[in-house]
C-alpha atoms as a PDB file:
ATOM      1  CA  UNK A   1     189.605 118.050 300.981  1.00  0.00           C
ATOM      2  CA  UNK A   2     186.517 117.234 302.299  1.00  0.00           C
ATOM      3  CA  UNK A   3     186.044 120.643 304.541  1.00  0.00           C
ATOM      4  CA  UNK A   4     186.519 122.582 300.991  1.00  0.00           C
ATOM      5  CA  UNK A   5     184.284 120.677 299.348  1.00  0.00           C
ATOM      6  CA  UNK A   6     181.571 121.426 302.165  1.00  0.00           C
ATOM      7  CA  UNK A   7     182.609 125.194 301.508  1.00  0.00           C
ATOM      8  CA  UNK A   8     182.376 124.751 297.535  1.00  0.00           C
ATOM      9  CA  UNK A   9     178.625 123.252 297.883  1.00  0.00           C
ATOM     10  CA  UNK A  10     177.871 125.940 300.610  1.00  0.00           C
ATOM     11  CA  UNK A  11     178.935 128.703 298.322  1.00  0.00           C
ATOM     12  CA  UNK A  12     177.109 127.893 295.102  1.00  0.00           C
ATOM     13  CA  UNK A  13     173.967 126.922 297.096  1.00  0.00           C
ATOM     14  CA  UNK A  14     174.297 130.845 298.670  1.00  0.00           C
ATOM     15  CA  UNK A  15     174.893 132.525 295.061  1.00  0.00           C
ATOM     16  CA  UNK A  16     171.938 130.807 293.394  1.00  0.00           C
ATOM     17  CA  UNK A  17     169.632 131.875 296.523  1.00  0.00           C
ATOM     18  CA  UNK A  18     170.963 135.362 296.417  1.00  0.00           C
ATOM     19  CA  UNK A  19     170.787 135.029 292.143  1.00  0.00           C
ATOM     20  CA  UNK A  20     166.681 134.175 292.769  1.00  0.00           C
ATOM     21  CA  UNK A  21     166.428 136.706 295.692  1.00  0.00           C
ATOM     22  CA  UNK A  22     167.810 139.769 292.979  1.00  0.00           C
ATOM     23  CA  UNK A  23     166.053 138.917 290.175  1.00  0.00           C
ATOM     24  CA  UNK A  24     163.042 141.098 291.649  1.00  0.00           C
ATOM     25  CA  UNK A  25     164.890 144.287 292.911  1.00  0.00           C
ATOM     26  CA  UNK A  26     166.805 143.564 289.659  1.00  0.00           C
ATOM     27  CA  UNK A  27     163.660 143.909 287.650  1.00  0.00           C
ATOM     28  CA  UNK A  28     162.312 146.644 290.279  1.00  0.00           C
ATOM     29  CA  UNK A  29     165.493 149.315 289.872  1.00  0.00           C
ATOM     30  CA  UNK A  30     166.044 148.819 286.278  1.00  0.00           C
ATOM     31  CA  UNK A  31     169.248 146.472 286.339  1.00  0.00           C
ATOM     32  CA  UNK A  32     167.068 144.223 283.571  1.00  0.00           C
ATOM     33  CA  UNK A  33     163.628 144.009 282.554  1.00  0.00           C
ATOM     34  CA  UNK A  34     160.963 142.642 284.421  1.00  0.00           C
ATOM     35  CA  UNK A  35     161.043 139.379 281.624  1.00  0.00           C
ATOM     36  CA  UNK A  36     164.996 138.488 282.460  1.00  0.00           C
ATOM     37  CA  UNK A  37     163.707 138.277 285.949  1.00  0.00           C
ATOM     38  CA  UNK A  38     161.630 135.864 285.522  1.00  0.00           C
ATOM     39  CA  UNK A  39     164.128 134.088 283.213  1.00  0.00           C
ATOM     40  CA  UNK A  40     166.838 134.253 285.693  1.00  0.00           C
ATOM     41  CA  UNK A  41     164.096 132.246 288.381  1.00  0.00           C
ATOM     42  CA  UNK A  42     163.184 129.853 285.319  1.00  0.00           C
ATOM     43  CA  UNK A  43     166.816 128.946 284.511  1.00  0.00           C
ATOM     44  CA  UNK A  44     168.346 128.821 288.570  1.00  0.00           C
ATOM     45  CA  UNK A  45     164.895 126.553 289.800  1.00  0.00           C
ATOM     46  CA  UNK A  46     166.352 123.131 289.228  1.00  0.00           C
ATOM     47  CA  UNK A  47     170.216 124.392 290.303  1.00  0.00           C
ATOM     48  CA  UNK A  48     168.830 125.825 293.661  1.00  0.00           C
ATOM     49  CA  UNK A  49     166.677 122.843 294.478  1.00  0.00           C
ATOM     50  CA  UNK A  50     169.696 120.291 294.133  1.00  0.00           C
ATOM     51  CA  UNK A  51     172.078 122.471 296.237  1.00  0.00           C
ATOM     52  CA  UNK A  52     169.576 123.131 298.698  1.00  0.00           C
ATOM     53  CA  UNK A  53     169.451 118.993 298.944  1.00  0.00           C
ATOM     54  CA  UNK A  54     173.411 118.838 298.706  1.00  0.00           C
ATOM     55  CA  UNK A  55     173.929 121.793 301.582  1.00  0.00           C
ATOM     56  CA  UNK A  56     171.565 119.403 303.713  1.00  0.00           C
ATOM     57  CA  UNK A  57     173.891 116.499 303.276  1.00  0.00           C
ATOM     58  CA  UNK A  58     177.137 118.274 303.561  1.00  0.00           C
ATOM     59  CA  UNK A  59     175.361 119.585 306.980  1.00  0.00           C
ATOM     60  CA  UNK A  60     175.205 116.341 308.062  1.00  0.00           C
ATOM     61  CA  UNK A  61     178.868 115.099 306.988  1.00  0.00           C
ATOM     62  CA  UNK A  62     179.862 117.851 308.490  1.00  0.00           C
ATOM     63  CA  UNK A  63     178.802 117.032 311.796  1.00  0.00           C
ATOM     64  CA  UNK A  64     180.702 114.279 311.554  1.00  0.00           C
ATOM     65  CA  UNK A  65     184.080 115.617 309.803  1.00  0.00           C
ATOM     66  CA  UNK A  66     184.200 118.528 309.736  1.00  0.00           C
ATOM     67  CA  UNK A  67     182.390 120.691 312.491  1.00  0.00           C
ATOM     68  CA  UNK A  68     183.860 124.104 311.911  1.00  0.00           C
ATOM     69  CA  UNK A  69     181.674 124.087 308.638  1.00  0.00           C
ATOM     70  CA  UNK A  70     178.887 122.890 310.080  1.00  0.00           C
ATOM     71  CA  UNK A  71     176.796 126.218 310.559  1.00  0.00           C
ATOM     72  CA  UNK A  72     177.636 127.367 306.963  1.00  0.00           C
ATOM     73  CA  UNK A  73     176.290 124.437 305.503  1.00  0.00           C
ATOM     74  CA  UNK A  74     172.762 124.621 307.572  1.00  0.00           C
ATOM     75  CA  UNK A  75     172.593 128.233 306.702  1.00  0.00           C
ATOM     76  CA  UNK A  76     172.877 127.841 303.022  1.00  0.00           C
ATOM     77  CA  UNK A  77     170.947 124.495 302.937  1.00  0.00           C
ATOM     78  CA  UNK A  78     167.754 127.155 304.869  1.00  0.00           C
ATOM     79  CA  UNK A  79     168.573 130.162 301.907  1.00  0.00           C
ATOM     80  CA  UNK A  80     168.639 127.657 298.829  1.00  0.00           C
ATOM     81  CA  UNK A  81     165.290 125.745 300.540  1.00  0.00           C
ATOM     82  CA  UNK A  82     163.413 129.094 301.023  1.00  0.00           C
ATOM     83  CA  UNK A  83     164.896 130.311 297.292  1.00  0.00           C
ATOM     84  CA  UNK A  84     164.131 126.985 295.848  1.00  0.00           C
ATOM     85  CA  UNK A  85     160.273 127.178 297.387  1.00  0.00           C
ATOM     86  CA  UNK A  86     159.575 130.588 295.001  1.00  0.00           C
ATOM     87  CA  UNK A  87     159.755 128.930 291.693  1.00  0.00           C
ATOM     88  CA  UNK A  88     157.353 125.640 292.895  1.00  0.00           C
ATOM     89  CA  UNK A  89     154.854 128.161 294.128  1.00  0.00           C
ATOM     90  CA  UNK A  90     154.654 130.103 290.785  1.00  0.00           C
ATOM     91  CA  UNK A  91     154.467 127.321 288.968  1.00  0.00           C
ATOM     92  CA  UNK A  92     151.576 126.035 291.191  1.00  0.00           C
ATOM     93  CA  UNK A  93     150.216 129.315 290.851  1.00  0.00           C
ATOM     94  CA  UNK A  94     150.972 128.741 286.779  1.00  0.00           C
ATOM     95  CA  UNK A  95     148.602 125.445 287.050  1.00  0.00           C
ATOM     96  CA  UNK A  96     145.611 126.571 289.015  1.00  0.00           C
ATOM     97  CA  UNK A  97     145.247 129.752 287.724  1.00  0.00           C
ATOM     98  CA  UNK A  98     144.160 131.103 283.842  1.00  0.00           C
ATOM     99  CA  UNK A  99     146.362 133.198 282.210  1.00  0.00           C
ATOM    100  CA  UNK A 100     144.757 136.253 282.153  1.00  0.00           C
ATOM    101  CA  UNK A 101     145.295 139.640 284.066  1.00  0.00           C
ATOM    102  CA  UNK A 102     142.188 141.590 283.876  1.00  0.00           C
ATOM    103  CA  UNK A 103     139.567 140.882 287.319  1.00  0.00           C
ATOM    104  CA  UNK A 104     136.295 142.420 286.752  1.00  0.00           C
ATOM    105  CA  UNK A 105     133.029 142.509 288.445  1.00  0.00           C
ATOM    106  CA  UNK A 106     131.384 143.569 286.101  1.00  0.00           C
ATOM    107  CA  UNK A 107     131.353 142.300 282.555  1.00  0.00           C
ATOM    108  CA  UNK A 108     129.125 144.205 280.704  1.00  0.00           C
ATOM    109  CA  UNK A 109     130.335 147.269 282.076  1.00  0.00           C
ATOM    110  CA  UNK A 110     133.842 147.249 283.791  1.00  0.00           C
ATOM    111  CA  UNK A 111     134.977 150.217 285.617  1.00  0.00           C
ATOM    112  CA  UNK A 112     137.392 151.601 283.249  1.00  0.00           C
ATOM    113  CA  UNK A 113     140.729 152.591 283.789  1.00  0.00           C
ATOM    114  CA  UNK A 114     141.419 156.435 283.199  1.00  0.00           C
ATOM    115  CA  UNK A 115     144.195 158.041 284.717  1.00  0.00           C
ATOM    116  CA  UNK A 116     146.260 154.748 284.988  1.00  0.00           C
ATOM    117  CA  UNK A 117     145.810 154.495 281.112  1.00  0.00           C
ATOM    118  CA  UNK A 118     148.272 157.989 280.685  1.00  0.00           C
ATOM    119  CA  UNK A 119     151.326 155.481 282.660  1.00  0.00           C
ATOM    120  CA  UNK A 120     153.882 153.468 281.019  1.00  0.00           C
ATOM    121  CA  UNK A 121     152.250 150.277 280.655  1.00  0.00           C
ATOM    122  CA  UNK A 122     152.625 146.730 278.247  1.00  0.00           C
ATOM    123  CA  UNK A 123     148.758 145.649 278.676  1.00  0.00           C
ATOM    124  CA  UNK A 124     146.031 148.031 277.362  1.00  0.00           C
ATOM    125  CA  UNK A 125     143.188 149.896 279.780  1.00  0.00           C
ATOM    126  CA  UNK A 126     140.437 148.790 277.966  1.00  0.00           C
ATOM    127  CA  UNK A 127     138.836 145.552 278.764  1.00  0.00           C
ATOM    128  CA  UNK A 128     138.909 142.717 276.113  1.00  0.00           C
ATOM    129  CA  UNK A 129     136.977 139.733 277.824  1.00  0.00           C
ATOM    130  CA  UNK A 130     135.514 138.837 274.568  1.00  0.00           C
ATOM    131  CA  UNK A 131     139.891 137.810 273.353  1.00  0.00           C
ATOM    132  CA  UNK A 132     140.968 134.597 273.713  1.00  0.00           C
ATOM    133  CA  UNK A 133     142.802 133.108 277.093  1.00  0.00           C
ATOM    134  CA  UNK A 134     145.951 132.469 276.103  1.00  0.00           C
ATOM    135  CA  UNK A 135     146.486 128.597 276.324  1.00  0.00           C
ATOM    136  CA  UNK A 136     142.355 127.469 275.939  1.00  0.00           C
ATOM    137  CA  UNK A 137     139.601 128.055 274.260  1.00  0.00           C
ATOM    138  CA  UNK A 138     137.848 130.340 276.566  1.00  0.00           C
ATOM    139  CA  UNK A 139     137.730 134.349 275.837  1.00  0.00           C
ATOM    140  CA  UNK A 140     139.159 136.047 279.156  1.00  0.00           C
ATOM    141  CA  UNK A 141     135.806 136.944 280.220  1.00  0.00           C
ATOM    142  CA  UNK A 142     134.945 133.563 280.485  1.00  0.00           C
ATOM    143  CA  UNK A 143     138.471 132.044 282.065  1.00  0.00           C
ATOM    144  CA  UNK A 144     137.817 133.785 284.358  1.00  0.00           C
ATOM    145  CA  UNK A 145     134.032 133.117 285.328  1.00  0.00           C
ATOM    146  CA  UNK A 146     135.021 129.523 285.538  1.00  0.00           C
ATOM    147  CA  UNK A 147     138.113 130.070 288.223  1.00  0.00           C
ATOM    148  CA  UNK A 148     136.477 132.621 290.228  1.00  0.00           C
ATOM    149  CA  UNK A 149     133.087 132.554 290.245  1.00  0.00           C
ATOM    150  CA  UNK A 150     132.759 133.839 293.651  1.00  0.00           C
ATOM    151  CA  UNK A 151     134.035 137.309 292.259  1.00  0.00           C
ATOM    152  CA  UNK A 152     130.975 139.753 291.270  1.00  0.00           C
ATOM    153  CA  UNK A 153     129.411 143.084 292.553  1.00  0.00           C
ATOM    154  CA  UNK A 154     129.046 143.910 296.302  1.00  0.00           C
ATOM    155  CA  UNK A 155     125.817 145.552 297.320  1.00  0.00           C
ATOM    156  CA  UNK A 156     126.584 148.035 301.242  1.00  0.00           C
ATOM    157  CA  UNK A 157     123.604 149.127 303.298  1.00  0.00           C
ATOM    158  CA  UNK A 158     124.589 153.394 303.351  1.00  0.00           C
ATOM    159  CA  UNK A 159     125.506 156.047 300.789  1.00  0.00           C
ATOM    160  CA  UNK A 160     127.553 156.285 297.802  1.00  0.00           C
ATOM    161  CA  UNK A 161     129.419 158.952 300.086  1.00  0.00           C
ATOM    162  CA  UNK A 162     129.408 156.541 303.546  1.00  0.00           C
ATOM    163  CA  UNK A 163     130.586 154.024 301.685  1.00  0.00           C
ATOM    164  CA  UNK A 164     133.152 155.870 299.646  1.00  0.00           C
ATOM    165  CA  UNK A 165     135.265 156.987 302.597  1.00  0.00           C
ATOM    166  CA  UNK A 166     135.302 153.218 303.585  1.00  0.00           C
ATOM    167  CA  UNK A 167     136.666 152.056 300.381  1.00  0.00           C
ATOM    168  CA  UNK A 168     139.506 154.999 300.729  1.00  0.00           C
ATOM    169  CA  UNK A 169     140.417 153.950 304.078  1.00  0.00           C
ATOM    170  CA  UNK A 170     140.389 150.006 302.514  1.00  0.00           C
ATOM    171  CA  UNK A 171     142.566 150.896 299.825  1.00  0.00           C
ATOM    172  CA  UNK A 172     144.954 152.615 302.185  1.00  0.00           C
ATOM    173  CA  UNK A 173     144.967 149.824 304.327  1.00  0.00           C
ATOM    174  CA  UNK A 174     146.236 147.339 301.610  1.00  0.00           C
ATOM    175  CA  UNK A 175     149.032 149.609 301.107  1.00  0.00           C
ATOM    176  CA  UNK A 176     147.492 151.035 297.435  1.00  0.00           C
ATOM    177  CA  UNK A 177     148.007 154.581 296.262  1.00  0.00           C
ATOM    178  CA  UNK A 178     144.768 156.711 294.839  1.00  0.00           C
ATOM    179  CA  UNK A 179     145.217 158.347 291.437  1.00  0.00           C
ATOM    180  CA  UNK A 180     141.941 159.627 291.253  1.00  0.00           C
ATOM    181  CA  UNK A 181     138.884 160.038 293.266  1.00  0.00           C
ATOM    182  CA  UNK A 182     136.014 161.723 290.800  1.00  0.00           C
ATOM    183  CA  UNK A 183     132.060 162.043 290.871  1.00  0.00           C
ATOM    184  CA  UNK A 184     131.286 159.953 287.872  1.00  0.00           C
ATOM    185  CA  UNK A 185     126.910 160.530 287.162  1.00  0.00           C
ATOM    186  CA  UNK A 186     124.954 159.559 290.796  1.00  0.00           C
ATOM    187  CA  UNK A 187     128.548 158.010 291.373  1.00  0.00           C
ATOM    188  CA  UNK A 188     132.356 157.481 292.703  1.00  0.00           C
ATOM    189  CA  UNK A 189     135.119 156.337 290.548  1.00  0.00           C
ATOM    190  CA  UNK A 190     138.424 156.098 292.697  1.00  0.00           C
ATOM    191  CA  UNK A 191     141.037 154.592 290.924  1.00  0.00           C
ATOM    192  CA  UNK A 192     144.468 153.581 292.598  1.00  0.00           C
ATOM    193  CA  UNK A 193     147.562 151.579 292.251  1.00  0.00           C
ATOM    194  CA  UNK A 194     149.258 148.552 293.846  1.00  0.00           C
ATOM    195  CA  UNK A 195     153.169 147.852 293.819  1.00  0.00           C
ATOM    196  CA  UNK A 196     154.706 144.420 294.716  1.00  0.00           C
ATOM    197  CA  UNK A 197     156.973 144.716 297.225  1.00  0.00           C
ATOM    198  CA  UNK A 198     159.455 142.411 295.193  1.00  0.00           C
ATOM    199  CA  UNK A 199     159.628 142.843 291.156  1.00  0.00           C
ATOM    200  CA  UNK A 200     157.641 146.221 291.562  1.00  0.00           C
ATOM    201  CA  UNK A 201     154.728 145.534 289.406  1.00  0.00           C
ATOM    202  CA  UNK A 202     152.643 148.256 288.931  1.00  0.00           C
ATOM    203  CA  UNK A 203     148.781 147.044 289.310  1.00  0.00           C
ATOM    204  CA  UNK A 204     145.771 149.335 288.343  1.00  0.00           C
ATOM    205  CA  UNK A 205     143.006 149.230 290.717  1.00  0.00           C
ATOM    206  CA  UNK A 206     139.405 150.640 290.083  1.00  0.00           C
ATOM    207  CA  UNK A 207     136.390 151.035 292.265  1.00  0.00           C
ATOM    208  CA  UNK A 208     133.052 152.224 291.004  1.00  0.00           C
ATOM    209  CA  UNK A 209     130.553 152.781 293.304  1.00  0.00           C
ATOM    210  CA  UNK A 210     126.799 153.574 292.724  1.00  0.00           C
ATOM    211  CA  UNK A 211     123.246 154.135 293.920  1.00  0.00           C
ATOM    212  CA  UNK A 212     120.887 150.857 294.328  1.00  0.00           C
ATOM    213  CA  UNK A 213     118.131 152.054 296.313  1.00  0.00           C
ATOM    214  CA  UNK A 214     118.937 152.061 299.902  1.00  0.00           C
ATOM    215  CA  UNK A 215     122.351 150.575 298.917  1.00  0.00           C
ATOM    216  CA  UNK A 216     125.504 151.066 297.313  1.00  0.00           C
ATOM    217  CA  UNK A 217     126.658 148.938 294.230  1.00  0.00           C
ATOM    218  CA  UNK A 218     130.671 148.275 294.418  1.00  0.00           C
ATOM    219  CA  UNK A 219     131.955 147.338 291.176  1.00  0.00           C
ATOM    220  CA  UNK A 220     135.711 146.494 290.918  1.00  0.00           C
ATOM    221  CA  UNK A 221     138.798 146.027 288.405  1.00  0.00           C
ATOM    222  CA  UNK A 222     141.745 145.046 288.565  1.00  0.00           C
ATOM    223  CA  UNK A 223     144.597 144.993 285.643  1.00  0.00           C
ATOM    224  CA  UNK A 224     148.305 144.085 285.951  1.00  0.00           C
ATOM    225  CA  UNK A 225     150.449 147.000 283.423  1.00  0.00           C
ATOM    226  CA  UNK A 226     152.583 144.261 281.844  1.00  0.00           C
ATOM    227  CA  UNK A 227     152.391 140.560 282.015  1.00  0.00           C
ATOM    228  CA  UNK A 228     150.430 137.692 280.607  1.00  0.00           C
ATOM    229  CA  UNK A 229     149.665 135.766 283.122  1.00  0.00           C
ATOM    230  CA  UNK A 230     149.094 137.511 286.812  1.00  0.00           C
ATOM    231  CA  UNK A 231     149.515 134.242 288.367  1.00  0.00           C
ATOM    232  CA  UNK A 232     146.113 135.422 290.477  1.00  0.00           C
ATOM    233  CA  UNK A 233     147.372 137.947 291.941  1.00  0.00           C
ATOM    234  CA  UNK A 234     144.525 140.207 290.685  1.00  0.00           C
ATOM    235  CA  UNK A 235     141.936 137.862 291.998  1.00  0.00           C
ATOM    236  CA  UNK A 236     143.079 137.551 295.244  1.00  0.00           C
ATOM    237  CA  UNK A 237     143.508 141.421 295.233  1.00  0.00           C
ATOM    238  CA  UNK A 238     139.962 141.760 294.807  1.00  0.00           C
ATOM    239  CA  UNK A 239     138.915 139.178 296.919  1.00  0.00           C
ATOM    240  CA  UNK A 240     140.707 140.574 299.899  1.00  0.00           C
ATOM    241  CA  UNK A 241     139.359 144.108 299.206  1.00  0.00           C
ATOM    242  CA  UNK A 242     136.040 143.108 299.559  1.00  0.00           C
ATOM    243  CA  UNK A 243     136.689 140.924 302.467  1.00  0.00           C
ATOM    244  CA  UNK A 244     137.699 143.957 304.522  1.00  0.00           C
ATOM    245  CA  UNK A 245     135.332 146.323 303.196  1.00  0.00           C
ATOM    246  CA  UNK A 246     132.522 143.546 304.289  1.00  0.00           C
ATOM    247  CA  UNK A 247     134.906 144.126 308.086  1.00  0.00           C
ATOM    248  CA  UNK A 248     134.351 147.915 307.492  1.00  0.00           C
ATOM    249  CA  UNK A 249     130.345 147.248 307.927  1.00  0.00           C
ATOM    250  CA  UNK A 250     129.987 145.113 310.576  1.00  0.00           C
END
């Protein structure tokens, strides 16, 4: 009685794992929408977390009682923990970051989105900074001053053209595909793509670069296609671009 029981709590811990593992490929190959996805890691969170802590004790009973089950228990007890871990990050990622899904450099002027704005996509390409955040008070532009104010233009000693062939081979590096790569006035406008590897959301990703003097200006934007919140994913994309375009210099 006790063995099956083990098994029972070993087998629903493993389904709701594998449930929160699919709902990305899921979302990614067209089984449902990008939204049930979500939903399905929404409604399994709390179920996962309890049978990840129920595996752990039937792992130790079954040291005890019943040692044949013993490995099955451990292994579902690890899936369920690691399945149970996605849904507290992304809702720490929910509470630290604005909801917004439009990165900028530059205000004013953002590089705008041209060829990505012909693709299937939820969210518009033009940039509405001056809209309210949802869930505050502050317009988008401003959201996101306050939670990333280390985000702005990046001035490079060289060329518009020097520089250029750095950004391609950045953007390659980060596993992004270019759409576009155009002379826009003294200027470059290459515009590319990201893909998470999970869900398969399609980012847009714009570099601008122009003449300052002796230097290049690097203006950057990046917009998730569909979404509210991007849980600051686009920030961080950003961030690491121009941390390895900084490498690409020194």
């Amino acid at each position: 009685m006790l063995r099956s029981l083990i098994l029972l709590v070993s087998l629903a811990a493993v389904g709701l794992a594998l449930a929160i593992i699919a709902a990305g490929p899921g979302a990614r190959f067209g089984l449902w929408d990008y939204g049930t996805g979500l939903q399905i890691i929404r409604t399994v969170a709390l179920p996962v977390l309890v049978a990840a802590g129920l595996s752990a004790a039937a792992f130790i009973v079954s040291l005890f009682v019943a040692r044949e089950v013993a490995l099955m228990a451990l292994l579902a007890a690890a899936m369920a923990g690691g399945a149970a871990s996605v849904p507290i990050k992304m809702k720490a990622l929910v509470e630290t970051n604005p909801i917004i899904h439009d990165i900028t450099t530059d205000f004013a002027n953002p590089p705008p989105i041209i060829m990505g704005a012909s693709f299937e996509r939820k969210n518009p390409a033009n940039y509405v900074g001056d809209e309210k955040a949802p869930g505050g008070e502050a317009t988008i532009a401003e959201a996101q001053r306050a939670a990333f104010p280390n985000i702005g233009p990046l001035l490079l000693d060289g060329s518009v053209d020097a520089n250029s062939e750095k950004v391609r081979y950045v953007l390659s590096a980060m596993g992004m595909v270019i759409l576009s790569d155009a002379t826009s006035g003294e200027g470059q406008l290459i515009e590319a793509t990201y893909t998470s590897a999970w869900f398969g959301f399609i980012d847009d990703f714009v570099v601008r670069l122009q003449p300052d003097g002796s230097k290049t200006r690097i203006d950057v934007r990046s917009k998730s296609r569909v979404g509210t919140s991007d849980l600051g994913a686009n920030a961080r994309r950003v961030q690491e671009f121009f941390e390895k375009l900084r490498e690409q210099t020194t």
